[in-house]
Protein backbone atom coordinates (compact mmCIF):
# COMPACT_ATOMS: atom_id res chain seq x y z
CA UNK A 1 0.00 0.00 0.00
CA UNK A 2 1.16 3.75 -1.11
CA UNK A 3 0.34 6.27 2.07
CA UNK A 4 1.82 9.68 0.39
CA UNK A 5 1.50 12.09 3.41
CA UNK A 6 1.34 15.12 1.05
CA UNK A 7 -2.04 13.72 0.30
CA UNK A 8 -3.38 12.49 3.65
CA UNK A 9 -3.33 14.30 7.25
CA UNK A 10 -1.97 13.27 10.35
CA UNK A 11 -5.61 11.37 11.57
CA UNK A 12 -5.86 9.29 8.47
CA UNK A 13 -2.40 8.52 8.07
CA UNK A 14 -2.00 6.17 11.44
CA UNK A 15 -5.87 4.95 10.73
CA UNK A 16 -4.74 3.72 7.59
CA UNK A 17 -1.10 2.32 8.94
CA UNK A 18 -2.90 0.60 11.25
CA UNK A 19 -6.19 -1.14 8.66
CA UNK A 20 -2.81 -2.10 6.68
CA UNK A 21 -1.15 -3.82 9.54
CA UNK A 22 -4.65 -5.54 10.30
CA UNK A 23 -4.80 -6.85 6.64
CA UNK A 24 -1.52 -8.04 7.07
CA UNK A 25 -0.02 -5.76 4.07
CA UNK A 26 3.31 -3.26 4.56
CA UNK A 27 2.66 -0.04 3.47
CA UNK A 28 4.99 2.47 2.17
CA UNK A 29 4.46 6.22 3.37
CA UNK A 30 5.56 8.23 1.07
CA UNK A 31 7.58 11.85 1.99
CA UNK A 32 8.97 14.61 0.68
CA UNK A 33 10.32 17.03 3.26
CA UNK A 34 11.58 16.70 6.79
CA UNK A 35 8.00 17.60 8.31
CA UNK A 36 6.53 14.96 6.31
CA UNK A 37 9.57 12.69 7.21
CA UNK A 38 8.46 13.38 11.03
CA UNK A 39 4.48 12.85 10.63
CA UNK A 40 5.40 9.60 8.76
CA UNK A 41 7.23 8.34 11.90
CA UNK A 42 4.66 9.31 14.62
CA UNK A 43 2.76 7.25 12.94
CA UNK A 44 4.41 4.47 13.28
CA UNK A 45 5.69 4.38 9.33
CA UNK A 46 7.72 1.25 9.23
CA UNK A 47 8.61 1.34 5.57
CA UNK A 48 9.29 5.28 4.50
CA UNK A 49 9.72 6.45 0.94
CA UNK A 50 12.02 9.65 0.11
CA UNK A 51 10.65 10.96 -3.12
CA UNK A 52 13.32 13.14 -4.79
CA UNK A 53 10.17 14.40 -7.55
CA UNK A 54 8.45 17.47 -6.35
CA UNK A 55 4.89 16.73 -6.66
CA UNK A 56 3.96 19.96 -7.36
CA UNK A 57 6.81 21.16 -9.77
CA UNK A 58 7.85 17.26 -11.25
CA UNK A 59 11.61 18.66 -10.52
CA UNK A 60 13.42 15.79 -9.35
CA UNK A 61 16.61 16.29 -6.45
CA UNK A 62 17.88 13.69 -5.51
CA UNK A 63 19.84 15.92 -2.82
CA UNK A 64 16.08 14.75 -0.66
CA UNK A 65 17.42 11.33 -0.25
CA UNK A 66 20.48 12.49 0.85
CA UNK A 67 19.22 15.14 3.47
CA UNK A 68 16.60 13.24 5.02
CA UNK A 69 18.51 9.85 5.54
CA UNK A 70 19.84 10.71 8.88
CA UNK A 71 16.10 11.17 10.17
CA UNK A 72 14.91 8.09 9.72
CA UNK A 73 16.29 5.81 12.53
CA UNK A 74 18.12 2.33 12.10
CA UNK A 75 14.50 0.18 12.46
CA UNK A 76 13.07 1.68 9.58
CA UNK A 77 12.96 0.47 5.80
CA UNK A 78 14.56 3.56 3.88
CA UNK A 79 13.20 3.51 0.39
CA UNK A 80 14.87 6.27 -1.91
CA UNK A 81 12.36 7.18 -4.78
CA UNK A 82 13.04 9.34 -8.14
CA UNK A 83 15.38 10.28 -10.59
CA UNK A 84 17.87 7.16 -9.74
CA UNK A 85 19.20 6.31 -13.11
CA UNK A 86 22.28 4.30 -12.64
CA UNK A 87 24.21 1.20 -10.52
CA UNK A 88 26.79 4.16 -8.81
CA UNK A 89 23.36 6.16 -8.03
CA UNK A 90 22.31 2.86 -5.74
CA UNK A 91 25.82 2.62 -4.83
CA UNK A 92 25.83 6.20 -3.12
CA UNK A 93 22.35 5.88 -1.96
CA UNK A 94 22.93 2.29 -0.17
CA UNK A 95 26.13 3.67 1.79
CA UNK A 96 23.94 6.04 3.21
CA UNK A 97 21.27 3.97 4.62
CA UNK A 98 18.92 3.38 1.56
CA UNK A 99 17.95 -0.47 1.35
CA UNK A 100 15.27 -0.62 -1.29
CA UNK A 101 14.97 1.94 -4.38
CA UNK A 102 12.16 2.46 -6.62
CA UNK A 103 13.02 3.27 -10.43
CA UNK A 104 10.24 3.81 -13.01
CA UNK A 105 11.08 6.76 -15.20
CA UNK A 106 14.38 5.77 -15.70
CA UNK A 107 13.44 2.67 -17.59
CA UNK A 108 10.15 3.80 -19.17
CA UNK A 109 12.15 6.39 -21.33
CA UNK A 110 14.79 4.00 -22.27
CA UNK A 111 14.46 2.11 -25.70
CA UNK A 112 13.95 -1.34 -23.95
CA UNK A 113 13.06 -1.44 -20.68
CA UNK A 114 13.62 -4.85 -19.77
CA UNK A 115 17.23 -4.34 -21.01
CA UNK A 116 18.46 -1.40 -19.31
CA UNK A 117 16.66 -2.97 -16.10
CA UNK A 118 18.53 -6.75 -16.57
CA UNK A 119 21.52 -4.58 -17.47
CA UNK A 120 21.29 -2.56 -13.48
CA UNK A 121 20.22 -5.71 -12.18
CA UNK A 122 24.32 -7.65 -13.33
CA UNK A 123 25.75 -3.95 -12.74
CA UNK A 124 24.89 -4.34 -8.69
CA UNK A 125 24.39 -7.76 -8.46
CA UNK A 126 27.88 -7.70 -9.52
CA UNK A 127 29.21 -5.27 -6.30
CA UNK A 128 27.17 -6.65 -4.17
CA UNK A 129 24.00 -4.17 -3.81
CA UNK A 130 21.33 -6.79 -2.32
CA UNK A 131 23.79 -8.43 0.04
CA UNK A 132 26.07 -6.13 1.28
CA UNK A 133 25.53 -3.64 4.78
CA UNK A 134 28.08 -1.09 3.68
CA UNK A 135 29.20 -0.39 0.52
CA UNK A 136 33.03 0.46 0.33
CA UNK A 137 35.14 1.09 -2.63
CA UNK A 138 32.87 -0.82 -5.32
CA UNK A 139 32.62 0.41 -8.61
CA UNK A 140 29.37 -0.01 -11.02
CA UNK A 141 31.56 -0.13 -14.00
């Protein structure tokens, strides 16, 4: 389940965490500043989305991920959203406390898709993206 708490208020975002949790689904609460970061976690967000796409404008930054990654403490699933285009994006992103990414544009405006997604997929299975806490010195290419 998307909860983007741009779009909800602070009432309906924890009734909503909580008919998720009772239907036995994770939900992913969307944010997009650090107010939104703190509503998200007083309500008991276990799974938060940084969206680096302004809502409003479409201008995507992914400097968001990279601010708001110290707020959201070590229990929580740190989702980095928008504008990621390439294996030493994740790379950064995953040294800094990111474990999960969502990519959509990215592919959609590429010539094949499924390519330039299996090609991501060797570029960090090959360092070690899905397996490793810390990423070091790795390299994409």
């Amino acid at each position: 389940m998307l909860l983007i708490v741009a779009a909800l208020g602070r009432r309906d975002l924890a009734t909503l965490l909580g008919r998720a949790a009772d239907l036995d689904l994770d939900a992913l609460v969307e944010v997009h500043d650090a107010a939104q970061l703190d509503v998200a976690l007083d309500a008991g967000a276990g799974i938060v989305g940084v969206n680096n796409r302004d809502l409003r404008t479409l201008t995507v930054d992914v400097g968001v991920s990279e601010r708001l990654v110290a707020g959201i403490p070590a229990g929580v699933i740190a989702v980095s959203e928008s504008g990621l285009r390439t294996c030493d994006d994740l790379l950064r992103l995953r040294g800094m406390g990111y474990r999960a990414f969502l990519i959509g544009e990215r592919f959609m405006t590429d010539a094949d898709p499924g390519a330039a997604l299996a090609r991501l997929l060797r570029e960090t299975a090959r360092v070690g993206v899905k397996s490793v806490p810390a990423i070091g010195g790795e390299r994409c290419s």
